[in-house]
Protein backbone atom coordinates (compact mmCIF):
# COMPACT_ATOMS: atom_id res chain seq x y z
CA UNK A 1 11.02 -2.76 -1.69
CA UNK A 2 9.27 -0.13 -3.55
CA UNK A 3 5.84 1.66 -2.62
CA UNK A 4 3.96 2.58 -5.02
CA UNK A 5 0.11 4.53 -5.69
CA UNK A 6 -2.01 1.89 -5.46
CA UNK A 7 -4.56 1.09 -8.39
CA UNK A 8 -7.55 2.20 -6.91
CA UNK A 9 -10.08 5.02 -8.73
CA UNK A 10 -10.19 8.22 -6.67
CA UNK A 11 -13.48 10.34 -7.07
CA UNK A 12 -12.85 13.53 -9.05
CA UNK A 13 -12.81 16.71 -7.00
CA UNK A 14 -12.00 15.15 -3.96
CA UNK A 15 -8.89 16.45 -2.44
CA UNK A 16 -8.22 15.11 1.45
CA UNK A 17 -8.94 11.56 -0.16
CA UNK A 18 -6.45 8.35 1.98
CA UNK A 19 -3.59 7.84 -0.57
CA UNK A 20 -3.07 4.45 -1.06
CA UNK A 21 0.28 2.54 -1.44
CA UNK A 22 1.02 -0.76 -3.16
CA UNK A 23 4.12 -2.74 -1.83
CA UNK A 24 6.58 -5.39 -3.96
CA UNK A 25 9.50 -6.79 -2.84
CA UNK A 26 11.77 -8.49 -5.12
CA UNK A 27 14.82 -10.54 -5.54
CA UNK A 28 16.69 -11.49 -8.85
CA UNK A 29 19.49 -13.71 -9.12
CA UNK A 30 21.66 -14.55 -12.24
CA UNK A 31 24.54 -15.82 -14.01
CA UNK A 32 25.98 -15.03 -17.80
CA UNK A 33 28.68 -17.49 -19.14
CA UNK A 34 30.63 -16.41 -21.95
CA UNK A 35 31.93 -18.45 -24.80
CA UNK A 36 34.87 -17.54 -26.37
CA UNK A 37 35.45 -20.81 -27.87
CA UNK A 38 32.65 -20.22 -30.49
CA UNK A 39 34.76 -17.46 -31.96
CA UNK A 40 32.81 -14.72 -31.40
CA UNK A 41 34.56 -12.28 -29.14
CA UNK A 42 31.80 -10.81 -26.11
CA UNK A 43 29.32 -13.82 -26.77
CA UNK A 44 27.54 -14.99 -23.20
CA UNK A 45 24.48 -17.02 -22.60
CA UNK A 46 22.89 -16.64 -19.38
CA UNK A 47 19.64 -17.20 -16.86
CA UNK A 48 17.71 -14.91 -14.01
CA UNK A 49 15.03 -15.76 -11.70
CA UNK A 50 13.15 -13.28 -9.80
CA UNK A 51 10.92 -13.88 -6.86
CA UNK A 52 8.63 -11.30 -5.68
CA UNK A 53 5.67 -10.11 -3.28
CA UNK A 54 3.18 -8.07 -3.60
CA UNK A 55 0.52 -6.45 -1.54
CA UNK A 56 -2.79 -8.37 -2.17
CA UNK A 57 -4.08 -5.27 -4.69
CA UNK A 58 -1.84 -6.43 -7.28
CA UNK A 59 -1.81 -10.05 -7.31
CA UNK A 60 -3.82 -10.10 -10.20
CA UNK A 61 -1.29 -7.76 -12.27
CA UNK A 62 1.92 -9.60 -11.16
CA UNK A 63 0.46 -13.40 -11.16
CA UNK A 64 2.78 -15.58 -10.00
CA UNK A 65 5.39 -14.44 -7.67
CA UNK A 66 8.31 -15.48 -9.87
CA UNK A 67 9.67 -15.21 -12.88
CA UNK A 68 13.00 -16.39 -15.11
CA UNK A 69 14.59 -15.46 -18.29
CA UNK A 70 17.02 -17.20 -20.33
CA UNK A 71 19.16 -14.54 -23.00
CA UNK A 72 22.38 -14.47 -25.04
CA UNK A 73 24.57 -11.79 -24.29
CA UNK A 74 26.46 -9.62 -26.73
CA UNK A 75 28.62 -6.80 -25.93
CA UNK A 76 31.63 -5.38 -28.47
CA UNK A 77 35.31 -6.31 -28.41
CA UNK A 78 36.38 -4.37 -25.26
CA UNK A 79 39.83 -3.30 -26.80
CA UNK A 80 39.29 0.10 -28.71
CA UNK A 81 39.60 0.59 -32.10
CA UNK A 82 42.69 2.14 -33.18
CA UNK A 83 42.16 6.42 -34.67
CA UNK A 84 44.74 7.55 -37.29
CA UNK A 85 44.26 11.34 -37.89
């Protein structure tokens, strides 16, 4: 969970004003497969989904409460090169 100001227009000048606080809760979940057989060493495709809640101020920002992504992965060779001084 994570509180943040909420969106609301303060009046200038006005210091003892209520601070407001938005709320969203969220919860990703995901999985990367890597390939090796394609040749290409550190290759991976992969999938999230997050679900989230929001306090009712920032429905309209966030939209619906979920959201996925679908990526390739690429990350070097994870053996280090070789230095010759």
């Amino acid at each position: 969970m994570k509180e943040i100001f909420g969106l609301g227009v303060h009046p200038a000048g006005l210091l003892n004003h209520p601070r407001n606080f938005s709320k969203i809760n969220a919860f990703t979940i995901g999985y990367v497969r890597e390939l090796p057989w394609l040749g290409w060493d550190g290759l991976g495709i992969g999938a999230d989904i997050t679900l989230h809640d929001t306090s009712q101020d920032l429905v309209e920002y966030y939209g619906s409460p979920k959201s996925y992504h679908v990526f390739l992965r690429w990350h070097p060779s994870r053996v280090a090169p070789v230095h010759i001084h």
